[in-house]
C-alpha atoms as a PDB file:
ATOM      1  CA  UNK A   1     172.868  12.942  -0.726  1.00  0.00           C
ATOM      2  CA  UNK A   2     174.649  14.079   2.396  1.00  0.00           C
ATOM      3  CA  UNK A   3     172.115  17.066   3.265  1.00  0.00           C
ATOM      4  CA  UNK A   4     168.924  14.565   2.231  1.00  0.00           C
ATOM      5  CA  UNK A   5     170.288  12.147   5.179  1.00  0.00           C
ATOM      6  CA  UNK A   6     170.524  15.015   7.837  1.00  0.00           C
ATOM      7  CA  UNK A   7     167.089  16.716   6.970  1.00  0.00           C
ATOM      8  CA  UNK A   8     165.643  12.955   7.436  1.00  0.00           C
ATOM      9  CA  UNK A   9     166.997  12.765  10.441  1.00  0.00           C
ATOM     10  CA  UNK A  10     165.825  15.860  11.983  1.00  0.00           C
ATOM     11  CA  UNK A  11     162.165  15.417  10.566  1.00  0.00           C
ATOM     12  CA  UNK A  12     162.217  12.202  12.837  1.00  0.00           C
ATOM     13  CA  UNK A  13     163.528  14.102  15.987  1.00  0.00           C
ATOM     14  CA  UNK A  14     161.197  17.359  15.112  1.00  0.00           C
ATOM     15  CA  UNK A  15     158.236  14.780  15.567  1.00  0.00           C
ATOM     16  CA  UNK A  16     159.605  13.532  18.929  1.00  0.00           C
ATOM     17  CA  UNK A  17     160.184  17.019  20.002  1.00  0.00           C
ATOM     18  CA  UNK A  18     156.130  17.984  19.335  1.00  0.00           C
ATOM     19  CA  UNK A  19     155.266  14.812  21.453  1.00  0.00           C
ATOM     20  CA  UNK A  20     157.076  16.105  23.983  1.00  0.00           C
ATOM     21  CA  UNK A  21     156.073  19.680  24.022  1.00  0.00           C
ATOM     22  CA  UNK A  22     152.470  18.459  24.409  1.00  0.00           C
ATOM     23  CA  UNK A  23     153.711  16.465  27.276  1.00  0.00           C
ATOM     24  CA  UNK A  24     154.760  19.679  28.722  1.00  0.00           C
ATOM     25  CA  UNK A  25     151.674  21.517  27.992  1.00  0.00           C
ATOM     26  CA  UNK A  26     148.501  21.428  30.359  1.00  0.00           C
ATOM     27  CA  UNK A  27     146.827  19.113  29.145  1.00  0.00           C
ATOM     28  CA  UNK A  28     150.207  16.452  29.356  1.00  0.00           C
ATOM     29  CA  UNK A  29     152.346  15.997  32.251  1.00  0.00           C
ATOM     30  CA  UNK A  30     153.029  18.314  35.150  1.00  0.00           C
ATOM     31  CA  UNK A  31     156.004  17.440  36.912  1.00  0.00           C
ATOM     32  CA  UNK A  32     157.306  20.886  37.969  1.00  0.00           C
ATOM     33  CA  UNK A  33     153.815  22.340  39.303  1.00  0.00           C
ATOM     34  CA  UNK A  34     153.130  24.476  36.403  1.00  0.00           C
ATOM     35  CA  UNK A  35     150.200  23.978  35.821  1.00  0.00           C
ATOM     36  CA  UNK A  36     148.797  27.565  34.046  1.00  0.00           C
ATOM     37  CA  UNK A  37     150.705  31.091  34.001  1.00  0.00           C
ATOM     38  CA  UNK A  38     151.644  30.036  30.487  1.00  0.00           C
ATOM     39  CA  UNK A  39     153.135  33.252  29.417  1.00  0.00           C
ATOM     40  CA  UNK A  40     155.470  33.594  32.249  1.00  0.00           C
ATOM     41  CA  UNK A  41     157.655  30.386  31.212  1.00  0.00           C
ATOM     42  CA  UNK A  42     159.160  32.781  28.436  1.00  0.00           C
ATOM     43  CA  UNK A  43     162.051  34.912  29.627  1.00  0.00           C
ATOM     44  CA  UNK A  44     161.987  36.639  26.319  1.00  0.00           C
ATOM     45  CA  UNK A  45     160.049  39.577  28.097  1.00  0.00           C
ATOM     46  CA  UNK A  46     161.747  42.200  25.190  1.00  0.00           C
ATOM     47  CA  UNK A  47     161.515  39.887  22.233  1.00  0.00           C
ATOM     48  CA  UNK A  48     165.563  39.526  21.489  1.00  0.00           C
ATOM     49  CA  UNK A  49     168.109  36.702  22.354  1.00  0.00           C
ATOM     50  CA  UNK A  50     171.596  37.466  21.104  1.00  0.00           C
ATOM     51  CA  UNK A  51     174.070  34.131  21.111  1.00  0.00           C
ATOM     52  CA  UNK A  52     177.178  34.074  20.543  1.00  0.00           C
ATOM     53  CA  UNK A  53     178.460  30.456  20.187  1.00  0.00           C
ATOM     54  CA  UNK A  54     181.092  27.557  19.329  1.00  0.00           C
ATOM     55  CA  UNK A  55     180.537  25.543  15.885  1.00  0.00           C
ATOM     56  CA  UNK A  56     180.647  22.529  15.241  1.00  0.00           C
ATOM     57  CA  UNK A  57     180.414  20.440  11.260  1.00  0.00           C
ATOM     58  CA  UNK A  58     180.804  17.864   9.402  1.00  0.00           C
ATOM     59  CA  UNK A  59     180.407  16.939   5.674  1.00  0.00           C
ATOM     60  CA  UNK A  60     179.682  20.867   4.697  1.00  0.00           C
ATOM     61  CA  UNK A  61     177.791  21.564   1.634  1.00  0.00           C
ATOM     62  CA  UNK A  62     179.279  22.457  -1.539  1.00  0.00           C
ATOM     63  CA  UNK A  63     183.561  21.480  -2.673  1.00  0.00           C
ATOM     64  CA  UNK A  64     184.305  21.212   0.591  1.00  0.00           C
ATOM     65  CA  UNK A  65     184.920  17.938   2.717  1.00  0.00           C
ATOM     66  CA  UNK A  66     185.609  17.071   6.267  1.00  0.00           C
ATOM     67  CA  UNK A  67     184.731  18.327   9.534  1.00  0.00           C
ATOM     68  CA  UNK A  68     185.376  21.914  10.864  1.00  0.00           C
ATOM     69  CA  UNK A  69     185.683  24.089  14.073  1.00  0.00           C
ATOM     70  CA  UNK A  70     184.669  27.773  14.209  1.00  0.00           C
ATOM     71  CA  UNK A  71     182.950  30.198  15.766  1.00  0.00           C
ATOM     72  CA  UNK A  72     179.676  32.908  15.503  1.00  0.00           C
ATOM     73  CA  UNK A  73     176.665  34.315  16.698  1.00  0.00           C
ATOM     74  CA  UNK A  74     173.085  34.166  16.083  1.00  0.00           C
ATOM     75  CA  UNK A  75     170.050  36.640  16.721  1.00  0.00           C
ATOM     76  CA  UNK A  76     166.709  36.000  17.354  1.00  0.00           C
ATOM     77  CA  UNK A  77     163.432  38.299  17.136  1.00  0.00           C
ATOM     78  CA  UNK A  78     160.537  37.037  18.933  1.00  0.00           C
ATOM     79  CA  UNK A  79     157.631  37.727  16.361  1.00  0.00           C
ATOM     80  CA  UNK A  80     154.549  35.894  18.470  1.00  0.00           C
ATOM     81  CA  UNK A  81     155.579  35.704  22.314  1.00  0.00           C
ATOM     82  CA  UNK A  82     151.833  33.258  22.289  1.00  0.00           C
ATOM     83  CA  UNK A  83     152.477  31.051  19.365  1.00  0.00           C
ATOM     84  CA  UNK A  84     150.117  29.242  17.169  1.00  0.00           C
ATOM     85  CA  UNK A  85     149.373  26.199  19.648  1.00  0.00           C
ATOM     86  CA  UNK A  86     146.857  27.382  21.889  1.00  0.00           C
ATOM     87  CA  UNK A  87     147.317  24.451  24.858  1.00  0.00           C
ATOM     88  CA  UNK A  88     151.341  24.722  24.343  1.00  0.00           C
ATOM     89  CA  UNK A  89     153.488  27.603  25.519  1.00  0.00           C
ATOM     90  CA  UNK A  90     154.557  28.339  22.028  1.00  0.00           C
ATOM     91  CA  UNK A  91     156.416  30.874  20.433  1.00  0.00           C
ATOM     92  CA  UNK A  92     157.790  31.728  16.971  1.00  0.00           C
ATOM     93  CA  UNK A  93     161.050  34.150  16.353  1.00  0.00           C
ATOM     94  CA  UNK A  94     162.948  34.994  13.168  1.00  0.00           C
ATOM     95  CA  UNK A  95     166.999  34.324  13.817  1.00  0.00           C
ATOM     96  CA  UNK A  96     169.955  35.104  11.725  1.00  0.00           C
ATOM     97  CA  UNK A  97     173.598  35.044  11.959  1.00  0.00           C
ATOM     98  CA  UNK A  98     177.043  35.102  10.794  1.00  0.00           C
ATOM     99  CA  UNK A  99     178.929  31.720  11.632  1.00  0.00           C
ATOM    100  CA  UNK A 100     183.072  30.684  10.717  1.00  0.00           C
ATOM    101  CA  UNK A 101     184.214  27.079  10.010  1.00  0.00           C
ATOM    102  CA  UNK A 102     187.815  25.738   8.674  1.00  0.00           C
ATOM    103  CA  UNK A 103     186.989  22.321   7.628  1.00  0.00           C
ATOM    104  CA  UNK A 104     189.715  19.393   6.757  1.00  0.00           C
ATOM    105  CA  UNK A 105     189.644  17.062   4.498  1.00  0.00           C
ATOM    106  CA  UNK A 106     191.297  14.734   6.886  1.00  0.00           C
ATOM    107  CA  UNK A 107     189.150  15.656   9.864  1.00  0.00           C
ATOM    108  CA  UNK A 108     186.365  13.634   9.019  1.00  0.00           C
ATOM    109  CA  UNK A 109     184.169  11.576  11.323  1.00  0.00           C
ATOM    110  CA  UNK A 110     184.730   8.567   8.868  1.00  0.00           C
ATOM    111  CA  UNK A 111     187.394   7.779   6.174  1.00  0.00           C
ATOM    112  CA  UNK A 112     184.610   8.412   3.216  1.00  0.00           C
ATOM    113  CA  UNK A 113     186.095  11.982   2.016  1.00  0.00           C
ATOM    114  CA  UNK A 114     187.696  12.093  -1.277  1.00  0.00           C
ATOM    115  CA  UNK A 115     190.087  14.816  -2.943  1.00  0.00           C
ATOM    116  CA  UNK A 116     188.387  16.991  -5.639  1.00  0.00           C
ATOM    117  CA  UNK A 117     189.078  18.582  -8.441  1.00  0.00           C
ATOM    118  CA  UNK A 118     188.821  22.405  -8.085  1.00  0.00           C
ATOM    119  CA  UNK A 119     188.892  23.918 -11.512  1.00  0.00           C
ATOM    120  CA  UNK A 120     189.069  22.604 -14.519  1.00  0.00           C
ATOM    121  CA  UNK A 121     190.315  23.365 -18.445  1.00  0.00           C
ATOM    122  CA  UNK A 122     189.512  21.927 -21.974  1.00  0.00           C
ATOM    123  CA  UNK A 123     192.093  19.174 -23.182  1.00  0.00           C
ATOM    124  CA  UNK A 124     193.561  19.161 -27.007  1.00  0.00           C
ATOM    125  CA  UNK A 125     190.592  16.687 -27.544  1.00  0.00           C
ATOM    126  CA  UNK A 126     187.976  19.113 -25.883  1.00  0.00           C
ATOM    127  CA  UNK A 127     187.546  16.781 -23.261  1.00  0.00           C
ATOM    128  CA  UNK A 128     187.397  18.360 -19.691  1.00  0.00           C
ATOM    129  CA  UNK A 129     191.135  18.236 -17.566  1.00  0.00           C
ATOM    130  CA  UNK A 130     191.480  18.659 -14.366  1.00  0.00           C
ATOM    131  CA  UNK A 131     194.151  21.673 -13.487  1.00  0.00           C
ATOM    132  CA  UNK A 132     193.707  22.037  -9.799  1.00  0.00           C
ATOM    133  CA  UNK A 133     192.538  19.066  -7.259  1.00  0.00           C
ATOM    134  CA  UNK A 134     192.725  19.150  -3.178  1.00  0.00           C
ATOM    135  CA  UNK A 135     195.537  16.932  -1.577  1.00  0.00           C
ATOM    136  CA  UNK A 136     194.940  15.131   1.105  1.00  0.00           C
ATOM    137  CA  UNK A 137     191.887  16.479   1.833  1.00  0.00           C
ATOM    138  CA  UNK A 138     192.085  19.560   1.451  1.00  0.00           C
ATOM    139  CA  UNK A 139     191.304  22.772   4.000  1.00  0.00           C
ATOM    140  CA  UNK A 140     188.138  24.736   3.683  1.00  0.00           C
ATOM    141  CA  UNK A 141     187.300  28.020   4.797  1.00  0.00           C
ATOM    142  CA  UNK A 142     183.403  28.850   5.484  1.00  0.00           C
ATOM    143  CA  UNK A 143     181.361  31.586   5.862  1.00  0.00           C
ATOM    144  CA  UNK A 144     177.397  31.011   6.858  1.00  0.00           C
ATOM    145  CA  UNK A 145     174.405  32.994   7.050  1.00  0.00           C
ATOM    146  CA  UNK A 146     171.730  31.256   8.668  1.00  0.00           C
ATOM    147  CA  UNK A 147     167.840  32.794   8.133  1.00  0.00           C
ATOM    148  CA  UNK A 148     165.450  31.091   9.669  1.00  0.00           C
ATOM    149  CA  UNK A 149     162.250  30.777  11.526  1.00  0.00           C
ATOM    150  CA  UNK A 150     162.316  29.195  14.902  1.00  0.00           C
ATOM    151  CA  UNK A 151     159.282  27.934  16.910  1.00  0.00           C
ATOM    152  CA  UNK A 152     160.248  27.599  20.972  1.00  0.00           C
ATOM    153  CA  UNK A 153     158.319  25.144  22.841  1.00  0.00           C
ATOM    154  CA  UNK A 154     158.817  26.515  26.471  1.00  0.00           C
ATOM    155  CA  UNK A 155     158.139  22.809  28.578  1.00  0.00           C
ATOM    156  CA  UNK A 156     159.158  24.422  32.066  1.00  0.00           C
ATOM    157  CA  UNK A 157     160.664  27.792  33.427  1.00  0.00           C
ATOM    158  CA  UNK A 158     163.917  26.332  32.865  1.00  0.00           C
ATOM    159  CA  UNK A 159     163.994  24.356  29.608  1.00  0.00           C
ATOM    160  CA  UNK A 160     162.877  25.250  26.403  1.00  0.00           C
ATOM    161  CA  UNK A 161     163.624  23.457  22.773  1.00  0.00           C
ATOM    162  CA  UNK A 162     162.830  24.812  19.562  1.00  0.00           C
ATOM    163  CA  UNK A 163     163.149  23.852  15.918  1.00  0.00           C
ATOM    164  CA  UNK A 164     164.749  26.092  13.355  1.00  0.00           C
ATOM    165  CA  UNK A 165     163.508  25.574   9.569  1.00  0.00           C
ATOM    166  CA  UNK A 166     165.112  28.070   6.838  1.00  0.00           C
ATOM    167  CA  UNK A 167     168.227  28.732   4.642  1.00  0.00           C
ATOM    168  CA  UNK A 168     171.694  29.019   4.860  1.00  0.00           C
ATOM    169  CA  UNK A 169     173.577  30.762   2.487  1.00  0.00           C
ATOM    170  CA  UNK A 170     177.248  30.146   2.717  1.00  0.00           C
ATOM    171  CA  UNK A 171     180.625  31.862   1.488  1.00  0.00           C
ATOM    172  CA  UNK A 172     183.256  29.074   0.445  1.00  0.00           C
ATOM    173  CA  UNK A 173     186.626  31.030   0.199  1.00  0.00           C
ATOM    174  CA  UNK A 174     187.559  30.390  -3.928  1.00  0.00           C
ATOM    175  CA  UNK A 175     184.442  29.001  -4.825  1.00  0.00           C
ATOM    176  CA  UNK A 176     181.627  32.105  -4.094  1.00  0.00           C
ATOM    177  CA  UNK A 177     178.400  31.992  -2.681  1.00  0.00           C
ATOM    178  CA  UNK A 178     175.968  29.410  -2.487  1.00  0.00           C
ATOM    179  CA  UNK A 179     172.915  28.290  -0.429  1.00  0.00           C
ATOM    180  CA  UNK A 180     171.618  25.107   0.960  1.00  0.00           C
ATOM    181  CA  UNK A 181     168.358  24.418   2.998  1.00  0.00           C
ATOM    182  CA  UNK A 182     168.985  24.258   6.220  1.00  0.00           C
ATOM    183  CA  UNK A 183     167.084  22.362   9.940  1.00  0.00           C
ATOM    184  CA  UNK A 184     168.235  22.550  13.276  1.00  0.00           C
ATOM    185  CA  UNK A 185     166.778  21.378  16.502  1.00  0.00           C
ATOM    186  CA  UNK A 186     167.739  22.608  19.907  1.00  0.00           C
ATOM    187  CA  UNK A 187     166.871  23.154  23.432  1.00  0.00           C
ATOM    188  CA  UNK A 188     167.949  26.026  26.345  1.00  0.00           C
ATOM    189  CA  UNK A 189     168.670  25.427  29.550  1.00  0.00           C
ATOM    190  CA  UNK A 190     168.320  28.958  31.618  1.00  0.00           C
ATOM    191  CA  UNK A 191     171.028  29.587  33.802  1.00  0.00           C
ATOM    192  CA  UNK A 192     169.323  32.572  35.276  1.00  0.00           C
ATOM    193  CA  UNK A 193     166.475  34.814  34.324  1.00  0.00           C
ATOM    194  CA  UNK A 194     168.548  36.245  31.614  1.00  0.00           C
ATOM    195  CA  UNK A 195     171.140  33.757  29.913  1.00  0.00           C
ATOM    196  CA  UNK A 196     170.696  30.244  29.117  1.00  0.00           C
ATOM    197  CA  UNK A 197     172.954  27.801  28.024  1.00  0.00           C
ATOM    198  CA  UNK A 198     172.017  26.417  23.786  1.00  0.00           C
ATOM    199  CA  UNK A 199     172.680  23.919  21.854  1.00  0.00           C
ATOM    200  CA  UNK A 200     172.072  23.521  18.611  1.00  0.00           C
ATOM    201  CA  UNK A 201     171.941  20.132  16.399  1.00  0.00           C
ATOM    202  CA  UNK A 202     171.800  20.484  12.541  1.00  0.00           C
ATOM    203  CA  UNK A 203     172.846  20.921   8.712  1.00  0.00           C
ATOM    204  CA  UNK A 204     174.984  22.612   8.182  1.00  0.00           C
ATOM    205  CA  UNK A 205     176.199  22.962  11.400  1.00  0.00           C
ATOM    206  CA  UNK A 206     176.243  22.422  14.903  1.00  0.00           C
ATOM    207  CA  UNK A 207     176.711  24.818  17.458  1.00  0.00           C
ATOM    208  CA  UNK A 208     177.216  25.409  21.279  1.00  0.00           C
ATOM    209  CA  UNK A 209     176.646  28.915  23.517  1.00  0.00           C
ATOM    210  CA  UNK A 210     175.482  30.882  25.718  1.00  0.00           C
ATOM    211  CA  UNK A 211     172.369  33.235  24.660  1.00  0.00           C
ATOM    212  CA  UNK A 212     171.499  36.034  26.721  1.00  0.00           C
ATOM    213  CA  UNK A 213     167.577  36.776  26.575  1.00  0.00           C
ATOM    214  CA  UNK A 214     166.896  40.290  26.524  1.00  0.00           C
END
């Protein structure tokens, strides 16, 4: 299945991304001088980080097909600003958001998507009939809710990626709510002691932004 191949994919890189946070730590490599002083990598002095962002997808769960452009935002509450690594600068937040996407059948990244049938009714013979299918494609509107946990791994003053575990629960416009685990992997790049530019790589989505560290 579609979301099977992308959590795969992001277990692999979540194990590359631990390597390299103990590569960052004090006991791994020290190429900016920062050796010690720990807790003052974090610019998350208050414990928020409100992002509004860009998204990005491809293959969404549920009817719909394609790939899809939107936009949203995403919150974050810092619940340990010292994680649970005690030689890693480490730190674990709860996020949520609200995220748009209008997806097209005939925007996808290969030539794989299929129409669908939408609805169906009960032939004379009581066999199931198809009343409604997509054409071409079809459009898809989107609504997601992403909850999940994410653990920071702050490598230098400036840099920081993180991993995002959870659930997103999702609003397909004619077809109701739904939810579908969700993984995302990610890294900050501070563009001054209070907003850094984020990106986000995952299922169901992708997404670009600014966050602004409170």
């Amino acid at each position: 299945m579609k979301q099977q191949r992308w959590l795969g994919r992001l277990t692999v890189s979540f194990a590359a991304m631990l390597t390299l946070a103990w590569l960052g730590s004090p006991s791994g490599a020290h190429a900016d001088g920062e050796v010690g002083a720990l807790a003052s990598r974090s610019p998350l002095t208050l414990g928020w980080e409100l992002e509004p962002h860009l998204v990005f997808g491809t293959a969404p769960p549920g009817f719909g097909q394609g790939s899809g452009l939107g936009a949203g935002v995403r919150g974050s509450i810092v619940l340990l600003k010292h994680g649970l690594l005690p030689r890693v600068d480490d730190s674990l937040a709860v996020g949520f958001g609200l995220d748009y996407g209008h997806y097209k059948g005939d925007w996808a990244l290969s030539n794989s998507w299929r129409d669908q049938c939408l609805s169906y009714g009960v032939a004379p013979d009581g066999s199931p009939l198809c009343t409604d299918i997509t054409v071409n494609g079809g459009t898809y509107t989107y609504l997601f809710i992403p909850l999940v946990l994410q653990w920071d791994f702050w490598l230098t003053r400036r840099f920081s990626a993180f991993a995002e575990p959870g659930v997103n629960l999702y609003y397909l416009v004619d077809h109701g709510f739904s939810a579908v685990p969700a993984l995302y992997l990610g890294g900050r790049v501070r563009l001054s002691r209070s907003t850094a530019l984020t990106v986000r790589l995952g299922y169901p989505v992708a997404d670009v932004g600014i966050s602004f560290l409170l």
